[in-house]
C-alpha atoms as a PDB file:
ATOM      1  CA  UNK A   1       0.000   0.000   0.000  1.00  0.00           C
ATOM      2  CA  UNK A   2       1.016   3.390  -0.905  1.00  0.00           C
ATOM      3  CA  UNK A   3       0.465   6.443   1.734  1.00  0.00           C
ATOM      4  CA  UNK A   4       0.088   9.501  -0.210  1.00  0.00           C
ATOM      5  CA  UNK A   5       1.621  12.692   1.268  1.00  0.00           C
ATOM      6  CA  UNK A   6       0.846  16.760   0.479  1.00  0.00           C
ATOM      7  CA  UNK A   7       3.794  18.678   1.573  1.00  0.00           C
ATOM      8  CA  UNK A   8       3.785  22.766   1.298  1.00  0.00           C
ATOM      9  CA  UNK A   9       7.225  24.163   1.486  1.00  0.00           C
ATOM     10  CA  UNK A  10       8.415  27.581   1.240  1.00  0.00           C
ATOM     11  CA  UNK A  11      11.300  29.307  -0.609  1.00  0.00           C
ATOM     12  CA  UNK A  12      12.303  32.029   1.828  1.00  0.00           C
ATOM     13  CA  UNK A  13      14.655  34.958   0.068  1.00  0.00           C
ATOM     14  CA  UNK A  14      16.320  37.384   2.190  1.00  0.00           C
ATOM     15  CA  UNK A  15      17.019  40.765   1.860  1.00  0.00           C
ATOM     16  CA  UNK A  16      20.137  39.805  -0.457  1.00  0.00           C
ATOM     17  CA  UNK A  17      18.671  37.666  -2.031  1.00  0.00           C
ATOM     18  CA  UNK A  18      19.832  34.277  -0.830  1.00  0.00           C
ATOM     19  CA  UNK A  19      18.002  31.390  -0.460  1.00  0.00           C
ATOM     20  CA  UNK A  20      17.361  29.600   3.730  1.00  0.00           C
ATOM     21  CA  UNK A  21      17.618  26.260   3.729  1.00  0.00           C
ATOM     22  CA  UNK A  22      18.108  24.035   6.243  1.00  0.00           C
ATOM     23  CA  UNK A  23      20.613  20.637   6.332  1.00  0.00           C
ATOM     24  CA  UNK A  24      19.407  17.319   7.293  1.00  0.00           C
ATOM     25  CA  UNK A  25      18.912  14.017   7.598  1.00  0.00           C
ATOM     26  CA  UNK A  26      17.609  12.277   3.692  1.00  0.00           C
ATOM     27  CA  UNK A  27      15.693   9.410   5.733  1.00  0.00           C
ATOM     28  CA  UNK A  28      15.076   7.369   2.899  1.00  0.00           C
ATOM     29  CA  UNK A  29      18.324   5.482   2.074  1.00  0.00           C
ATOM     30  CA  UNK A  30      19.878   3.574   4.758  1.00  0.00           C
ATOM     31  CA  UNK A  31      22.741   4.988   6.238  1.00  0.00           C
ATOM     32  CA  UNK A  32      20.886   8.539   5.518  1.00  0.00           C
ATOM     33  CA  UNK A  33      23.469  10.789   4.085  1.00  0.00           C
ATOM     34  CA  UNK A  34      22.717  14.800   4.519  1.00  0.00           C
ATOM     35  CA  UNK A  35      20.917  16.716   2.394  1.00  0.00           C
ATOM     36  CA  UNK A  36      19.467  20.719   2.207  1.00  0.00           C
ATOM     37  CA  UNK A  37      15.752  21.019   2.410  1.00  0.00           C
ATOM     38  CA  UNK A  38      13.309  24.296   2.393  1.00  0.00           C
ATOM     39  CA  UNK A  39      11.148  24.917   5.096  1.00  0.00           C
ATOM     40  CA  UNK A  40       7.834  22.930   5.417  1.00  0.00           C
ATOM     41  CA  UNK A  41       5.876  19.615   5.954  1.00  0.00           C
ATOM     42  CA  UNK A  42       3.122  17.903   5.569  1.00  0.00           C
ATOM     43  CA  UNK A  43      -0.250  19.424   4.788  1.00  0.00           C
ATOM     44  CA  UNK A  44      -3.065  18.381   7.858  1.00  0.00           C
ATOM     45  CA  UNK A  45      -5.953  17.084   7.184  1.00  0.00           C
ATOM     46  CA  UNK A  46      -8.461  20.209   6.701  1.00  0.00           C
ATOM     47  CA  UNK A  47      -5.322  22.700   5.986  1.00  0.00           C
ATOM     48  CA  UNK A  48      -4.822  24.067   2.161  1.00  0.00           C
ATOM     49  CA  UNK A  49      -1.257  24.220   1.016  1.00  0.00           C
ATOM     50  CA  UNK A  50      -0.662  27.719   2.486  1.00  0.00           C
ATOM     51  CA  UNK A  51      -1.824  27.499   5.655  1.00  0.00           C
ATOM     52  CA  UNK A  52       0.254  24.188   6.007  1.00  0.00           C
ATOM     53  CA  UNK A  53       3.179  26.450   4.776  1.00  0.00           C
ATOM     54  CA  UNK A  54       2.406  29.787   7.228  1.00  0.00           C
ATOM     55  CA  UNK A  55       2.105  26.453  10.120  1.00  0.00           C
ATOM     56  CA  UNK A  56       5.138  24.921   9.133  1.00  0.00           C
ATOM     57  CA  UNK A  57       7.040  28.437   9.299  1.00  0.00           C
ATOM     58  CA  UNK A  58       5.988  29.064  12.521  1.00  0.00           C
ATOM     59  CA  UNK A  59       6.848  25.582  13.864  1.00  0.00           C
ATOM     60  CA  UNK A  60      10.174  25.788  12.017  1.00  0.00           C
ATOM     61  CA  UNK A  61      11.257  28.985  11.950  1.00  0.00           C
ATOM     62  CA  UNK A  62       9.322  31.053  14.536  1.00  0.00           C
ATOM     63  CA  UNK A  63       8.573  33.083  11.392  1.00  0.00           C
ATOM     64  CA  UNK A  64       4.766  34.225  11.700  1.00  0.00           C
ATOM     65  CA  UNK A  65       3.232  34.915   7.975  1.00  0.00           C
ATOM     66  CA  UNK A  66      -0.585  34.757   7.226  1.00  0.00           C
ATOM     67  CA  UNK A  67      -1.062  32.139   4.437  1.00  0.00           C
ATOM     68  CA  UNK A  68      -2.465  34.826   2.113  1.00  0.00           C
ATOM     69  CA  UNK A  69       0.493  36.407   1.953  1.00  0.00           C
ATOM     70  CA  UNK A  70       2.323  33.297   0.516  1.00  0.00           C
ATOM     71  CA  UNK A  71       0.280  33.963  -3.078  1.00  0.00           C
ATOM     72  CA  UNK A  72       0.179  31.177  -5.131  1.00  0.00           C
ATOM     73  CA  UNK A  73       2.197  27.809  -5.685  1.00  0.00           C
ATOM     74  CA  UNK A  74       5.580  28.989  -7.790  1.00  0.00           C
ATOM     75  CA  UNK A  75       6.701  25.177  -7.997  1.00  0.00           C
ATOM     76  CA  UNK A  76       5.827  21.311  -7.657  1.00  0.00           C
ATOM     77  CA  UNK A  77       8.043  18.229  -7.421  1.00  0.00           C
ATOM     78  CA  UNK A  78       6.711  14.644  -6.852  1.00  0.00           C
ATOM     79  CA  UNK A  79       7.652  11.286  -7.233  1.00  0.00           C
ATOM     80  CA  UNK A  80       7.911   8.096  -4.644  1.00  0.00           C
ATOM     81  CA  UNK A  81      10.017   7.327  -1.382  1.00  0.00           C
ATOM     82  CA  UNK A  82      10.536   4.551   1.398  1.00  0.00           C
ATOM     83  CA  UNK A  83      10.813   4.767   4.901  1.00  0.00           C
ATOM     84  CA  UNK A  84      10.481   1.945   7.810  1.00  0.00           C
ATOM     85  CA  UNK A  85       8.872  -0.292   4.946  1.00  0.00           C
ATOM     86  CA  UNK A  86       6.082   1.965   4.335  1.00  0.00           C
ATOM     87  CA  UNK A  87       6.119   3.408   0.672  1.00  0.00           C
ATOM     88  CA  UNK A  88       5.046   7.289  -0.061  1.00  0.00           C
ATOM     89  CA  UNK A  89       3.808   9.358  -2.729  1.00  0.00           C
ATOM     90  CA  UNK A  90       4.781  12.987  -2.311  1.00  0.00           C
ATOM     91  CA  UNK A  91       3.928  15.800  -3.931  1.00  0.00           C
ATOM     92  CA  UNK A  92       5.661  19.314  -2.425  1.00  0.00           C
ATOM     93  CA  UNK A  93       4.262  22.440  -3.664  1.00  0.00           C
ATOM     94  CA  UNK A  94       6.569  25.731  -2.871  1.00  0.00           C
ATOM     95  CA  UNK A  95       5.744  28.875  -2.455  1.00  0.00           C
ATOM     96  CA  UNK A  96       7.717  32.317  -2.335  1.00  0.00           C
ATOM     97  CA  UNK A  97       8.278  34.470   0.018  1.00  0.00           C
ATOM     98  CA  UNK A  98      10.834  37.818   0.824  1.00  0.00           C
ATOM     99  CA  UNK A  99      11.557  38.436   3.943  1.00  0.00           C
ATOM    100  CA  UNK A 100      13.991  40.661   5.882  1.00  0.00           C
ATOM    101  CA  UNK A 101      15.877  40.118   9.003  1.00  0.00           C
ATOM    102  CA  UNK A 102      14.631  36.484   9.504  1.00  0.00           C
ATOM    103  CA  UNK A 103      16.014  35.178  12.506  1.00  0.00           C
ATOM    104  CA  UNK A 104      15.537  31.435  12.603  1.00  0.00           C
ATOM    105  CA  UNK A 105      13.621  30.275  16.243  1.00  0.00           C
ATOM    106  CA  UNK A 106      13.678  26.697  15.762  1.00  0.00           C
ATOM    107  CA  UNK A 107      11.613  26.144  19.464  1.00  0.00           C
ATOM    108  CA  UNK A 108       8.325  25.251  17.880  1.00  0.00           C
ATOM    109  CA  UNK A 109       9.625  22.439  16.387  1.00  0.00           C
ATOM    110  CA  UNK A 110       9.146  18.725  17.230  1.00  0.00           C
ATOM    111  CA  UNK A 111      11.798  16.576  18.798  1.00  0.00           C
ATOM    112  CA  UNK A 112      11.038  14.318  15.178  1.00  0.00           C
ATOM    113  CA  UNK A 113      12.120  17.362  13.347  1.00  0.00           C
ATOM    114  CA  UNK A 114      14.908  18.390  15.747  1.00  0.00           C
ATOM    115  CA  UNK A 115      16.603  15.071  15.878  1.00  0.00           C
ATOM    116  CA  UNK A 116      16.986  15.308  11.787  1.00  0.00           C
ATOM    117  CA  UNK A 117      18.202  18.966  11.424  1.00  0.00           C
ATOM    118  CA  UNK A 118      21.606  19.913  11.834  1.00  0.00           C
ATOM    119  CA  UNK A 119      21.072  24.064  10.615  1.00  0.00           C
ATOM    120  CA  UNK A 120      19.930  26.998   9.075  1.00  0.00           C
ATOM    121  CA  UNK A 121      22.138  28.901   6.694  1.00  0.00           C
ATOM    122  CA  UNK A 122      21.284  31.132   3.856  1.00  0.00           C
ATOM    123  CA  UNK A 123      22.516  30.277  -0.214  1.00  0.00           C
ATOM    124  CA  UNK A 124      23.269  32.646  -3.090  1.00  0.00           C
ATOM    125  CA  UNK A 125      21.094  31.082  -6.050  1.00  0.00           C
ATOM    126  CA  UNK A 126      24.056  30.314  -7.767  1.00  0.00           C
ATOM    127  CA  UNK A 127      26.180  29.124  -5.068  1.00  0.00           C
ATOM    128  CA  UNK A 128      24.004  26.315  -3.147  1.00  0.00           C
ATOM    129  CA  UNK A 129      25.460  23.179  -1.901  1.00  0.00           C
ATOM    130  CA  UNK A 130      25.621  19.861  -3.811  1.00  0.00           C
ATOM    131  CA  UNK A 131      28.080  16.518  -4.355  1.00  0.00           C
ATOM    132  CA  UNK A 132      27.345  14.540  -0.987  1.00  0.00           C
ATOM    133  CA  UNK A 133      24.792  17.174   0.458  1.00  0.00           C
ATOM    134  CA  UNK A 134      22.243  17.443  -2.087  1.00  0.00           C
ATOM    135  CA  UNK A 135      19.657  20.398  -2.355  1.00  0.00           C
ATOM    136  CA  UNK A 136      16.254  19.012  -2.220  1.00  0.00           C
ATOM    137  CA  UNK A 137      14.410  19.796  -5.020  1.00  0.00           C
ATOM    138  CA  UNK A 138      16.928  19.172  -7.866  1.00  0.00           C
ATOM    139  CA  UNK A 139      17.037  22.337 -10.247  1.00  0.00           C
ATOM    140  CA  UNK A 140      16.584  24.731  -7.431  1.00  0.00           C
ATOM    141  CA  UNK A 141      19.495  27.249  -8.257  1.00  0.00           C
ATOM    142  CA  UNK A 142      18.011  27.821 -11.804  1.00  0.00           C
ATOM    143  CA  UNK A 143      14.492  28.350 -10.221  1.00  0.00           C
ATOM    144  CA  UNK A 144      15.742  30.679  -7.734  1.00  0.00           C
ATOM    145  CA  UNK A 145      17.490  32.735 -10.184  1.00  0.00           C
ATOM    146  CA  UNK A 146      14.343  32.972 -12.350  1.00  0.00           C
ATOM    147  CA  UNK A 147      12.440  34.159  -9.070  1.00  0.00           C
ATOM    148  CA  UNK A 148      14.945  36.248  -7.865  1.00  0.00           C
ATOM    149  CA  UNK A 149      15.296  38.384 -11.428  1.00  0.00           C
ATOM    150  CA  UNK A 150      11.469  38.836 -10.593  1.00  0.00           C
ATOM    151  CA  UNK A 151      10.159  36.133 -13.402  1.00  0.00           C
ATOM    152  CA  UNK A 152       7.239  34.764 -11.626  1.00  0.00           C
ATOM    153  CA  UNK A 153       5.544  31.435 -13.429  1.00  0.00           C
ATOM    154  CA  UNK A 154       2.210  31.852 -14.240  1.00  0.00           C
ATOM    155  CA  UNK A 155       1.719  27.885 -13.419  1.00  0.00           C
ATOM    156  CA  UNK A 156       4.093  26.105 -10.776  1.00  0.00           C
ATOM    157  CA  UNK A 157       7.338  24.861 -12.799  1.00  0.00           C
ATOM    158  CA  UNK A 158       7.694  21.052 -12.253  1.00  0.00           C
ATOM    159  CA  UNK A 159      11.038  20.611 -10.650  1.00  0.00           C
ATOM    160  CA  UNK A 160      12.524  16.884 -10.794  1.00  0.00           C
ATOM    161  CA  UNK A 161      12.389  14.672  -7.887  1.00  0.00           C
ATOM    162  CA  UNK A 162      15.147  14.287  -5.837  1.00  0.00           C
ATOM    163  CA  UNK A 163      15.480  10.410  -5.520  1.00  0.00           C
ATOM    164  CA  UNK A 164      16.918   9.271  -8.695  1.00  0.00           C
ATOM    165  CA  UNK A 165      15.984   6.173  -7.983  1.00  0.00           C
ATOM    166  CA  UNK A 166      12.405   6.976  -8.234  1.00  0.00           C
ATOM    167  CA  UNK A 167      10.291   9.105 -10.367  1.00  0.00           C
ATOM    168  CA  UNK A 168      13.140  11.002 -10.679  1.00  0.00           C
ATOM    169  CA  UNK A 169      14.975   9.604 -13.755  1.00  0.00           C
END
């Protein structure tokens, strides 16, 4: 059986115009390497994508946002994952948001979340991380530069997945 899973993530740009992310734990190999995620989770039963994302900011971050002003998605990856021989089908949807002077307050989160992330630090577009530490989604650095130069989609761009091994060719 396959457990589907919504996931609303944001894409937080500071005031110059780098990119938070945060490094952790990729749970779904064995002997889970690190990898750099954006903030968010799951969507809760009842929530819409954006007031999962404002949640998840708040738990995350301490960063208090109302969902409106996250607009609309900017981005979607999906594809399929393992963990503790349970199988997933995820779809993130990202939004975009500017903000200045972020300090990250990490004392909403759970001790799940805690005992998977290692930090915070902010990423120049074209200067995020990669070989052993992958940036989860793939094809983020282009994206960001696209958003950052202002170029808004007018649909979400499909980014790949991250787990080659999966839908992610």
């Amino acid at each position: 059986m396959t457990i589907t899973r919504e996931s609303a993530r944001v894409l937080l740009i500071g005031a110059d115009d780098r990119i938070l992310l945060y490094r952790g734990l990729l749970l779904q190999v064995e002997n889970p390497p690190y990898a750099w995620f954006t903030p968010g989770g799951g969507v809760d039963p009842g929530e819409s994508l954006s007031q999962a994302a404002a949640r998840e900011l708040r738990e995350e971050l301490g960063h208090i946002v109302a969902p409106e002003e996250l607009g609309t998605v900017v981005a979607t990856s999906e594809g399929t994952w393992s963990l503790a021989g349970r199988r997933y089908a995820s779809r993130d949807s990202y939004f975009l948001l500017r903000v200045d002077g972020l300090e990250v307050d990490t004392s909403g989160m759970d001790e799940d979340e805690r005992a998977v992330t290692d930090r915070f630090e902010w990423w120049p577009a074209d200067g995020l991380p990669g070989g052993d530490e992958p940036v989860v989604p793939r094809a983020l650095g282009p994206l960001m530069e696209r958003l950052i130069a202002g170029d808004l989609p007018a649909t979400p761009v499909i980014l790949p997945w991250h787990l080659l091994n999966d839908r992610g060719a």
